[in-house]
Protein backbone atom coordinates (compact mmCIF):
# COMPACT_ATOMS: atom_id res chain seq x y z
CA UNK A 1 127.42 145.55 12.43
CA UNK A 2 124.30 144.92 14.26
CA UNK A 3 123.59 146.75 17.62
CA UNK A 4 122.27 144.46 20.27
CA UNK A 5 119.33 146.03 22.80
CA UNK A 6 122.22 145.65 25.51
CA UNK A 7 124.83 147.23 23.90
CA UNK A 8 121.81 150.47 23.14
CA UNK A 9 121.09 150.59 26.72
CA UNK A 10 124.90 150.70 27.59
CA UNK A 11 125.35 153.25 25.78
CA UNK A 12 122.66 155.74 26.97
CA UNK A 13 123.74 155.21 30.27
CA UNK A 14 126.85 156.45 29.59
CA UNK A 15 125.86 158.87 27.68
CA UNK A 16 122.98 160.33 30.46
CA UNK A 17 126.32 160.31 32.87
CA UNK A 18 128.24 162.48 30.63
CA UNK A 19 125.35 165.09 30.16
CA UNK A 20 124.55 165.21 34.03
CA UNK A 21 128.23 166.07 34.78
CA UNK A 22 129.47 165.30 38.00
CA UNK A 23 126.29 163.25 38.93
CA UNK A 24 124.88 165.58 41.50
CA UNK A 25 121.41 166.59 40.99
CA UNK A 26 120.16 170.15 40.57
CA UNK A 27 117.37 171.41 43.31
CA UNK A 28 115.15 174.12 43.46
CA UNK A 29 115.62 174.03 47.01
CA UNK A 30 117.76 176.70 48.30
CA UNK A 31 121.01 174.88 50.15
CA UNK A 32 123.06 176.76 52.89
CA UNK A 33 126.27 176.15 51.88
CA UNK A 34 128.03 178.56 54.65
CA UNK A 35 129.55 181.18 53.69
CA UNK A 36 132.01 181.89 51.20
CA UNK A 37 135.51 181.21 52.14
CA UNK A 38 137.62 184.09 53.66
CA UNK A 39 140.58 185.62 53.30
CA UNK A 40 141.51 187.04 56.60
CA UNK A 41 144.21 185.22 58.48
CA UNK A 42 143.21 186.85 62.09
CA UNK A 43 147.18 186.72 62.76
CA UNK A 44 148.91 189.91 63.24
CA UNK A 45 152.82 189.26 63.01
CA UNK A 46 154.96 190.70 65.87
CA UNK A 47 157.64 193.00 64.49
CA UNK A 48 160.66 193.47 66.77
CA UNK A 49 159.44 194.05 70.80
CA UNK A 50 160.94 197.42 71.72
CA UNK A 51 160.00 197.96 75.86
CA UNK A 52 157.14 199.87 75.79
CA UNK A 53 157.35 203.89 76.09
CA UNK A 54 157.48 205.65 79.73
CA UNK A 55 153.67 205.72 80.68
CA UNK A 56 152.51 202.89 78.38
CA UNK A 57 152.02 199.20 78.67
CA UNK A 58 150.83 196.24 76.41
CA UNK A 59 147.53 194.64 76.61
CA UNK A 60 145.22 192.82 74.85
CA UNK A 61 142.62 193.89 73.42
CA UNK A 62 139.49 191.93 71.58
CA UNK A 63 138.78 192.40 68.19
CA UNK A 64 136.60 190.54 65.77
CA UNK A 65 138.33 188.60 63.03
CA UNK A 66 135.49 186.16 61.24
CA UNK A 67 132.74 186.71 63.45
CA UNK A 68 134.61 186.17 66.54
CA UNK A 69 136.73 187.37 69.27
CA UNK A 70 140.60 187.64 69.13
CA UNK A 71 142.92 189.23 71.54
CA UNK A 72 145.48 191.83 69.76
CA UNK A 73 148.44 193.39 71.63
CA UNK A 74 147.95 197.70 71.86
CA UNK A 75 150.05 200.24 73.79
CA UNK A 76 147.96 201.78 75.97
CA UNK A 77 148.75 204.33 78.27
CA UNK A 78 149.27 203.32 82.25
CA UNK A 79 146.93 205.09 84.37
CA UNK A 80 147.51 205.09 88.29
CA UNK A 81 147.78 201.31 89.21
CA UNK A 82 145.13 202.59 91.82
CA UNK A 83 142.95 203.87 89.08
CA UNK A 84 140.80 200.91 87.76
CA UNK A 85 138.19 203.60 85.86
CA UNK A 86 141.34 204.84 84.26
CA UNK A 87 142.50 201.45 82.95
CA UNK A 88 139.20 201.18 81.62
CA UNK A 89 139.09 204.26 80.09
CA UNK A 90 142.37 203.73 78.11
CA UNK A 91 141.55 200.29 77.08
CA UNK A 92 138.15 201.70 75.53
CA UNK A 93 140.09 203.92 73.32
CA UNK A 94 141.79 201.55 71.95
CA UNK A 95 138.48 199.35 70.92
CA UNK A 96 137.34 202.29 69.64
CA UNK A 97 140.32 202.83 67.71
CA UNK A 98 140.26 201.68 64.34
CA UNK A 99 142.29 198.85 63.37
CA UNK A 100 146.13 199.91 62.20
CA UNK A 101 146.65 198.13 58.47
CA UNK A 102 148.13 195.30 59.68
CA UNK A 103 144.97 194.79 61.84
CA UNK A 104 143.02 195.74 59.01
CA UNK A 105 145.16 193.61 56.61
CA UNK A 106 144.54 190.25 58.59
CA UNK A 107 140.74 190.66 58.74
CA UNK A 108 140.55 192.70 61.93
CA UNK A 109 137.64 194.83 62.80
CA UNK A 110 135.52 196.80 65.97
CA UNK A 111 132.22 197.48 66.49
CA UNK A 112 132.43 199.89 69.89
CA UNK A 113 130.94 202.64 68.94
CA UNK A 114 132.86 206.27 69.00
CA UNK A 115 130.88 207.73 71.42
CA UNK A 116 131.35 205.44 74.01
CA UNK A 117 132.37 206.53 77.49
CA UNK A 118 133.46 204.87 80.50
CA UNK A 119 133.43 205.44 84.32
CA UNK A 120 133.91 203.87 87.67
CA UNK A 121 131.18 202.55 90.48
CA UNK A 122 128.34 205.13 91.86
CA UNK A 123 127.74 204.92 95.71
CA UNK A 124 125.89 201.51 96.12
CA UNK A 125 127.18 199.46 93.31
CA UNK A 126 128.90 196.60 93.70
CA UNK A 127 133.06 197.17 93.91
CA UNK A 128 134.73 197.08 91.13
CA UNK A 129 131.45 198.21 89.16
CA UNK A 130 132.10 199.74 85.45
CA UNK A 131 128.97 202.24 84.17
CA UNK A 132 129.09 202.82 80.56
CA UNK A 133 127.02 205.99 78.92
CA UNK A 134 125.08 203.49 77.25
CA UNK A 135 123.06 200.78 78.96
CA UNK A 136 124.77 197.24 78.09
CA UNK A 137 121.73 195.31 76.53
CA UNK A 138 121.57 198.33 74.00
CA UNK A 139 125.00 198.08 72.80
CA UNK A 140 125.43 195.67 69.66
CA UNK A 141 126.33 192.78 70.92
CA UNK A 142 129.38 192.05 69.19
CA UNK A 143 130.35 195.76 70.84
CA UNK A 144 129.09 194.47 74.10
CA UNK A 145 131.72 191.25 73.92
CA UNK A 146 134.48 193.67 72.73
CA UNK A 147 134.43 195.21 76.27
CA UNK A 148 133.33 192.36 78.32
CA UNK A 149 136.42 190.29 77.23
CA UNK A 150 138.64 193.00 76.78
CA UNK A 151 138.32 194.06 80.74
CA UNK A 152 138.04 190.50 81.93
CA UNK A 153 140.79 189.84 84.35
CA UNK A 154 142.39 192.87 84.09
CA UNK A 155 142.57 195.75 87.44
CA UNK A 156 139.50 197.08 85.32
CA UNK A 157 137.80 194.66 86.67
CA UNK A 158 139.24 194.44 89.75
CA UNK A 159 141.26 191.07 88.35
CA UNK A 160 137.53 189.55 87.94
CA UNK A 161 136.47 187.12 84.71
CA UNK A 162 133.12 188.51 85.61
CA UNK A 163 132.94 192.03 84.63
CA UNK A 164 129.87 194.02 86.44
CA UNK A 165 128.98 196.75 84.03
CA UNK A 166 125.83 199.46 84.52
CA UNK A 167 124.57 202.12 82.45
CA UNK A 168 123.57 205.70 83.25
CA UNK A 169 120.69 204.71 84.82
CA UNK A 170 119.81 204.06 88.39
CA UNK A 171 119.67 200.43 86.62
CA UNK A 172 121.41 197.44 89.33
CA UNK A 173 124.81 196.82 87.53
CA UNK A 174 125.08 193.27 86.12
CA UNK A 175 127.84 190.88 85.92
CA UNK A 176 129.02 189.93 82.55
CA UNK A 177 131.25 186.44 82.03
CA UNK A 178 134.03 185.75 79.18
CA UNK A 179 133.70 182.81 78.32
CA UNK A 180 135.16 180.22 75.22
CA UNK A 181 131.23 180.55 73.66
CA UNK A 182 131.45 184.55 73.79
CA UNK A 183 134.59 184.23 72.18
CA UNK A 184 132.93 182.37 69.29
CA UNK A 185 129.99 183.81 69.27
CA UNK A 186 130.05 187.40 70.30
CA UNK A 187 126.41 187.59 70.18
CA UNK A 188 125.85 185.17 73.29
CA UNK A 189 127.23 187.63 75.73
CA UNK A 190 123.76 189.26 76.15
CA UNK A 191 122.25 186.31 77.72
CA UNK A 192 125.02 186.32 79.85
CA UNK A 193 124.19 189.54 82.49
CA UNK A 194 123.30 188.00 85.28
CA UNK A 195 122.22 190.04 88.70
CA UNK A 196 124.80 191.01 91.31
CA UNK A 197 124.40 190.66 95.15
């Protein structure tokens, strides 16, 4: 049986198609692919709502779950209702807590670092002024977002969505938004302190 040039060239076609697989060509160029696919769900499930114990209440409080910001409901204890440092105080704990293992379980993590500390407005600030032991803009800034949204809204922050935090420095406090793009991306908070009146 004779072989015409036509039928070769047919052939070596599909033969080259076979040996380069699923026809995408290798590089040498590095290609950013994302990252790998992950496993955390960022959903903790309710289990059955008892009231809350005498002296507690639930909040939220934001944790990261895949590099970003998600509320999850703590008991915290109920400081005066005319205590706003105290609110504070006991919603910091809780960031600094580490995540139960359900938390943990669903991909839940903190960055606020133990050591920490919270207190309410010197003479002169602003009302409604938070001062943290550490100066914001040298807190991580995933840390820094933690807080932010965690105390936005809340009698923390004087029912505010701007938070106006200060360190232990004679440093003006600055004000300090929670927004839907600090929610995503934690690190954009820093860009965020903007001067108060």
């Amino acid at each position: 049986m004779r072989v015409t040039p036509a039928a070769r060239a047919v052939a070596l076609t599909a033969g080259l198609a076979v040996l380069t697989g699923c026809g995408i060509r290798g590089t040498a160029v590095p290609v950013d692919a994302g990252s790998a696919p992950s496993r955390a769900t960022c959903v903790v499930r309710p289990g059955a709502q008892s009231p809350p114990p005498e002296g507690s209440l639930r909040m939220s409080v934001e944790l990261l779950c895949t590099s970003q910001l998600l509320p999850v409901t703590r008991l915290v204890a109920s400081p005066s209702p005319d205590d706003p440092a105290g609110l504070a105080r006991a919603l910091l704990e809780e960031l600094k807590r580490q995540p139960s293992p359900v938390e943990n379980e669903a991909g839940f993590s903190t960055e606020v670092p133990q050591r920490l500390t919270v207190s309410g407005p010197r003479p002169g600030d602003p009302a409604g002024t938070l001062r943290l032991n550490t100066a914001p803009e040298q807190l991580p800034p995933s840390a820094l977002a933690q807080v932010v949204c965690t105390y936005a809204g809340t009698a923390a922050a004087d029912g505010r969505s701007t938070v106006a935090l200060g360190g232990p420095d004679d440093e003006r406090p600055k004000g300090y938004a929670c927004t839907e793009e600090t929610r995503a991306h934690p690190e954009a908070v820093r860009s965020g302190g903007v001067p108060l009146p």
